[in-house]
N, C-alpha and C. Protein backbone atom coordinates (compact mmCIF):
# COMPACT_ATOMS: atom_id res chain seq x y z
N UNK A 1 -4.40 -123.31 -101.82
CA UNK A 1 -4.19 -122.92 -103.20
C UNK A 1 -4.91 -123.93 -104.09
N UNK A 2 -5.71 -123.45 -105.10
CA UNK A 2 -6.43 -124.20 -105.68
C UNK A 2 -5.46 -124.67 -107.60
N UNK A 3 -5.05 -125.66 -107.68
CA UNK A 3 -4.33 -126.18 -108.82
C UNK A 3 -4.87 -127.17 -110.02
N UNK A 4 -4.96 -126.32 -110.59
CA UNK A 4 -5.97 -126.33 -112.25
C UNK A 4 -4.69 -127.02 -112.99
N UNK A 5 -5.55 -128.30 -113.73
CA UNK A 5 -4.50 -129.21 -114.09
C UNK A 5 -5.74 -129.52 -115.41
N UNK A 6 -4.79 -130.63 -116.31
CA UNK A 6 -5.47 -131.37 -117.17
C UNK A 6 -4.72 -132.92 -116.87
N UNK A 7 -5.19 -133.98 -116.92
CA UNK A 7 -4.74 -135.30 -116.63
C UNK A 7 -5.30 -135.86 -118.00
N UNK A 8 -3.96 -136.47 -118.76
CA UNK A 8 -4.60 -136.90 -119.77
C UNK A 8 -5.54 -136.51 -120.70
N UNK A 9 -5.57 -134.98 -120.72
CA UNK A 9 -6.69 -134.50 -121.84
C UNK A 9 -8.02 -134.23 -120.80
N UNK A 10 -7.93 -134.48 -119.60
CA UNK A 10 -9.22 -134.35 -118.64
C UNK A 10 -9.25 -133.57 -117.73
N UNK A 11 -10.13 -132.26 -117.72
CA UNK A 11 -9.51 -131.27 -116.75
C UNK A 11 -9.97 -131.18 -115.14
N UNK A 12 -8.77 -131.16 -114.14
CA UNK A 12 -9.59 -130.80 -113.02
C UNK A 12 -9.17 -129.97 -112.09
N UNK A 13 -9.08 -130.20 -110.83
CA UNK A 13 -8.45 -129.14 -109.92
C UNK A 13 -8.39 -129.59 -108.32
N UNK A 14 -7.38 -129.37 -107.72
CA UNK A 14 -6.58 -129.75 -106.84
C UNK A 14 -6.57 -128.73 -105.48
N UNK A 15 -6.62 -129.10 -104.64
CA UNK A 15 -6.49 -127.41 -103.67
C UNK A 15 -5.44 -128.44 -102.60
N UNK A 16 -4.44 -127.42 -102.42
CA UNK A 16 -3.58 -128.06 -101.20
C UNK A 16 -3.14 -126.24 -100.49
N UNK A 17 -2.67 -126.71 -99.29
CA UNK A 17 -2.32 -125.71 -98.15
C UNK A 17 -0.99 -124.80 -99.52
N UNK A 18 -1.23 -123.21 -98.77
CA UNK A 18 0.00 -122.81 -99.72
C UNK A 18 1.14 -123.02 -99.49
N UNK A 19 1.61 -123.11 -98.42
CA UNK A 19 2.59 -123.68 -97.62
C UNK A 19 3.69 -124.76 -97.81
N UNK A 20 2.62 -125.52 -97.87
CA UNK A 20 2.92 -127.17 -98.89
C UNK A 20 3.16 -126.93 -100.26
N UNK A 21 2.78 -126.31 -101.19
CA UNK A 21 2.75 -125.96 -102.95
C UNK A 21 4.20 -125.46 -102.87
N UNK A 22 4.39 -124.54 -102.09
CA UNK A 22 5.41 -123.37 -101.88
C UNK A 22 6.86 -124.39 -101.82
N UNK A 23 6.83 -125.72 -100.95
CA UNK A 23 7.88 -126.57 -101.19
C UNK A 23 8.11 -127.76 -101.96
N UNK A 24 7.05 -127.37 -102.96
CA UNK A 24 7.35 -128.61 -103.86
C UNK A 24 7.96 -128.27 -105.10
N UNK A 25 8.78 -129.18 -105.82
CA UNK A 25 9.26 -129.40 -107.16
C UNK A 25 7.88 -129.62 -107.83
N UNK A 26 7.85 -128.81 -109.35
CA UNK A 26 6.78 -128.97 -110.28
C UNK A 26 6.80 -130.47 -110.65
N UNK A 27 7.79 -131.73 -110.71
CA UNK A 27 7.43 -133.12 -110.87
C UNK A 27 6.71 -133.18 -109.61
N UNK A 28 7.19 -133.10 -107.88
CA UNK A 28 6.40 -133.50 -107.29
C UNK A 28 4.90 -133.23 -107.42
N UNK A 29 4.64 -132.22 -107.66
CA UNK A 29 3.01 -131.51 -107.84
C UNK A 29 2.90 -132.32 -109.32
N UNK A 30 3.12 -132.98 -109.84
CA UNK A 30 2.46 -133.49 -111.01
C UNK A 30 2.18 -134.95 -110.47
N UNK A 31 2.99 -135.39 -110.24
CA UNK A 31 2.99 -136.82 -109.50
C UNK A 31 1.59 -136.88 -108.23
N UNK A 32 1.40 -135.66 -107.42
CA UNK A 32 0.34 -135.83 -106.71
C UNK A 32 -0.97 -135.30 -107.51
N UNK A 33 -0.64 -134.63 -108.35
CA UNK A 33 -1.97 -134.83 -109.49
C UNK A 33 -2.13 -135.58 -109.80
N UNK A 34 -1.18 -136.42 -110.21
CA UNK A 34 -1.66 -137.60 -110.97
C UNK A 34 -2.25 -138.78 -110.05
N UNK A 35 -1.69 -138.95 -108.94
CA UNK A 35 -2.58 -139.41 -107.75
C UNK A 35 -4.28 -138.79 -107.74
N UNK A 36 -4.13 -137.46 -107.40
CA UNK A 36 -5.56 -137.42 -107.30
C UNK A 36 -6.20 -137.47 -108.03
N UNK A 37 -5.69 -137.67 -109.56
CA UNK A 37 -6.89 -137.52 -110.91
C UNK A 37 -7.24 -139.36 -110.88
N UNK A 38 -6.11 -140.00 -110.47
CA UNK A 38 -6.84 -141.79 -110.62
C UNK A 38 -7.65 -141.81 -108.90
N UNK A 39 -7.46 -140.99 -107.86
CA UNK A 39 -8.31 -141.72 -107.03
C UNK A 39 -9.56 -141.20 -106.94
N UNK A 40 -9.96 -140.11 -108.16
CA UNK A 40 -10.91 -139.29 -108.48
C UNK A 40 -11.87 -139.92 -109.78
N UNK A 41 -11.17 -141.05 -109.96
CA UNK A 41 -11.88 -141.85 -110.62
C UNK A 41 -11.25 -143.24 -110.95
N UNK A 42 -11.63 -144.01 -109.84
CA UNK A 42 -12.15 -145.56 -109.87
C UNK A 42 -12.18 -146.52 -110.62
N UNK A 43 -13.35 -146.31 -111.09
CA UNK A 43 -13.73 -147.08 -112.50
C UNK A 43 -13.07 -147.79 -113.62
N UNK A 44 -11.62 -146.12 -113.64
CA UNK A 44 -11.14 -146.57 -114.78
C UNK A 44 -9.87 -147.43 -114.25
N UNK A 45 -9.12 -148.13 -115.13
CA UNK A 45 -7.78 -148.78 -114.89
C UNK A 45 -6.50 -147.80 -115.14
N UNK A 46 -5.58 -147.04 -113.78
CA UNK A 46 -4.83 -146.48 -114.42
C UNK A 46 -3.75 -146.95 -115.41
N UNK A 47 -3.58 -146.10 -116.13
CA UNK A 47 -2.53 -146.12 -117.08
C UNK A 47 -1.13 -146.00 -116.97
N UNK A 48 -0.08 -146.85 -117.61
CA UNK A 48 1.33 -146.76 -117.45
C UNK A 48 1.70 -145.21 -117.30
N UNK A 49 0.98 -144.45 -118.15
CA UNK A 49 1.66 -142.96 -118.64
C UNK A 49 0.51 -141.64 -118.55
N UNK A 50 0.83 -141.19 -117.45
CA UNK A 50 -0.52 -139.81 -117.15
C UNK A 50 0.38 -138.63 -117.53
N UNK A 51 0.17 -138.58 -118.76
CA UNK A 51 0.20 -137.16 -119.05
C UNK A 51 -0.30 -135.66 -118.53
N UNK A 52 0.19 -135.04 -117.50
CA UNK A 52 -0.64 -134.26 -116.72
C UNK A 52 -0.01 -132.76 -116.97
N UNK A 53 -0.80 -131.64 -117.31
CA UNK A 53 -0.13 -130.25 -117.75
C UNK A 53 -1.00 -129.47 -116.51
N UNK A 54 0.21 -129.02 -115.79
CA UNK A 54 -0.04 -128.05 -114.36
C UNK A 54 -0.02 -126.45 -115.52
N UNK A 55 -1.65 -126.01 -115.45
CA UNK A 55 -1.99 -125.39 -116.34
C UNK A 55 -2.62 -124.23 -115.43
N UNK A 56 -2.65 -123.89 -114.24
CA UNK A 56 -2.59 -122.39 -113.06
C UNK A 56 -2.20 -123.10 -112.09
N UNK A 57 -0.69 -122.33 -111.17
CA UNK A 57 -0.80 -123.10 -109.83
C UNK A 57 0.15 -121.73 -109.55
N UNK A 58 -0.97 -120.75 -108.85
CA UNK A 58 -0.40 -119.36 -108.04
C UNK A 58 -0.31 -118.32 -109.14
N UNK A 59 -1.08 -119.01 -110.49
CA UNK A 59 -1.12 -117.56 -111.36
C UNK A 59 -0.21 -118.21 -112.55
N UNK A 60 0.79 -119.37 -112.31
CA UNK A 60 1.68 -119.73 -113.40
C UNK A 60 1.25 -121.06 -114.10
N UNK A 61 1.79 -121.08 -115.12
CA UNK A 61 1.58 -122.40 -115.75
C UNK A 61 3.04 -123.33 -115.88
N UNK A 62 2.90 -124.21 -115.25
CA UNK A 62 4.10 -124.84 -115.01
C UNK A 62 4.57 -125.92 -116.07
N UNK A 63 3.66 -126.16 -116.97
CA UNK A 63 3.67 -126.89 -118.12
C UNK A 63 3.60 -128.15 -117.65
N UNK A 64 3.76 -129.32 -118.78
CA UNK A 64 3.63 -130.54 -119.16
C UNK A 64 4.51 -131.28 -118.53
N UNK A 65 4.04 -132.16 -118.02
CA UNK A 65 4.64 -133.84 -117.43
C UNK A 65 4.02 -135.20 -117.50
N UNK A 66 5.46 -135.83 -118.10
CA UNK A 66 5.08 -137.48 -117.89
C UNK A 66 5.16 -138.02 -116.51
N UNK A 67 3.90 -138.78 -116.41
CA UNK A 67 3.76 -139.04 -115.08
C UNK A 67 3.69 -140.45 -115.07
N UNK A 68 5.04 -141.39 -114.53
CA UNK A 68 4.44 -143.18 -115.06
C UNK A 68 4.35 -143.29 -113.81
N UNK A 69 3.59 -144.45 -113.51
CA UNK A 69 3.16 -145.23 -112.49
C UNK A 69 4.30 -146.55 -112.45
N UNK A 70 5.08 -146.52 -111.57
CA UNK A 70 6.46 -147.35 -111.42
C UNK A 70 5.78 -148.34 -110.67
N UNK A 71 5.40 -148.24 -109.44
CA UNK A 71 4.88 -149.01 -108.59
C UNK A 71 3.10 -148.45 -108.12
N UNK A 72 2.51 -149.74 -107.83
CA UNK A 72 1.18 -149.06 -107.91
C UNK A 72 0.63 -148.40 -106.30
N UNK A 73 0.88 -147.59 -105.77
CA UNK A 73 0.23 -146.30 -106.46
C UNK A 73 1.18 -144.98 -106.66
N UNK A 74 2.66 -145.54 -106.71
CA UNK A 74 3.84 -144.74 -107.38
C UNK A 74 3.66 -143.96 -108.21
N UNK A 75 3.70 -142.51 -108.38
CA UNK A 75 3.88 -142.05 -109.86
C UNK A 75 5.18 -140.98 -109.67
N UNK A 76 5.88 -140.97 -110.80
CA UNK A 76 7.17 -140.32 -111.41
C UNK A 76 6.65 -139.46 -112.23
N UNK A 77 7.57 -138.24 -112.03
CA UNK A 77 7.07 -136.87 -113.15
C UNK A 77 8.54 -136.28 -113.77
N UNK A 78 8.52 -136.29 -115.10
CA UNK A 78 9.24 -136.11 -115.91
C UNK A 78 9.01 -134.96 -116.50
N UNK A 79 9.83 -133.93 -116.85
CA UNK A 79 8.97 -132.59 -117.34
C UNK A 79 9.51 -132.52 -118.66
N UNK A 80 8.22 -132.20 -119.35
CA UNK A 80 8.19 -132.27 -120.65
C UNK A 80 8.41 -130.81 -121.20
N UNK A 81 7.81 -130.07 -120.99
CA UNK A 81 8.11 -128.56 -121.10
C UNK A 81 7.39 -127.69 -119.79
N UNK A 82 8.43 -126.96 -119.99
CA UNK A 82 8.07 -125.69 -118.94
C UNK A 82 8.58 -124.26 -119.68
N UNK A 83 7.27 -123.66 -119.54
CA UNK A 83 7.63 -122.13 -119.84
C UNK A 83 8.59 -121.50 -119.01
N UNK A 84 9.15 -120.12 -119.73
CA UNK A 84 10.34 -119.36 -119.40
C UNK A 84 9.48 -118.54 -118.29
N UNK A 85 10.57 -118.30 -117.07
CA UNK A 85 9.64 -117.73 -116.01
C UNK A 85 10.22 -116.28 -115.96
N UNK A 86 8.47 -115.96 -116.13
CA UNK A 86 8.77 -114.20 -116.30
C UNK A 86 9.30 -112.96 -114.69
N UNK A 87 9.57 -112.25 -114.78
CA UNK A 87 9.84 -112.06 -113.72
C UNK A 87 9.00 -110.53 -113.17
């Protein structure tokens, strides 16, 4: 499954087994975005606070999460909003 995200205002995309997506909590899937958007770029120094909005994952938009980095390479996902799920 391919998972269309924005990290911090920066957009990218994620592909994991469906299998795996299928048992995660929307913090966990933000928290491993937010993993792959800092090991997808180096360069920069991550930040206390990755704002990351799971923006298609299976057709839905799972909305907005704070994502802090507790321990390094720890991240926590806090959900900021999530749309009403249609049925």
């Amino acid at each position: 499954m391919l998972i269309a995200y924005t990290a911090n205002g920066a957009p990218g995309q994620m592909g994991l087994p469906d299998t795996y997506v299928e048992d995660l909590r929307p913090e966990d899937l933000a928290e491993l975005v937010a993993s792959d958007y800092w090991r997808h770029h180096p360069s920069e120094t991550p930040t206390l606070v990755t704002l990351v909005h799971l923006e298609e994952v299976d057709g839905r938009n799972l909305g907005q999460f704070e994502v802090r980095r507790d321990w390094r390479p720890v991240y926590t996902a806090t959900a900021l909003s999530t749309p009403a799920l249609q049925d």
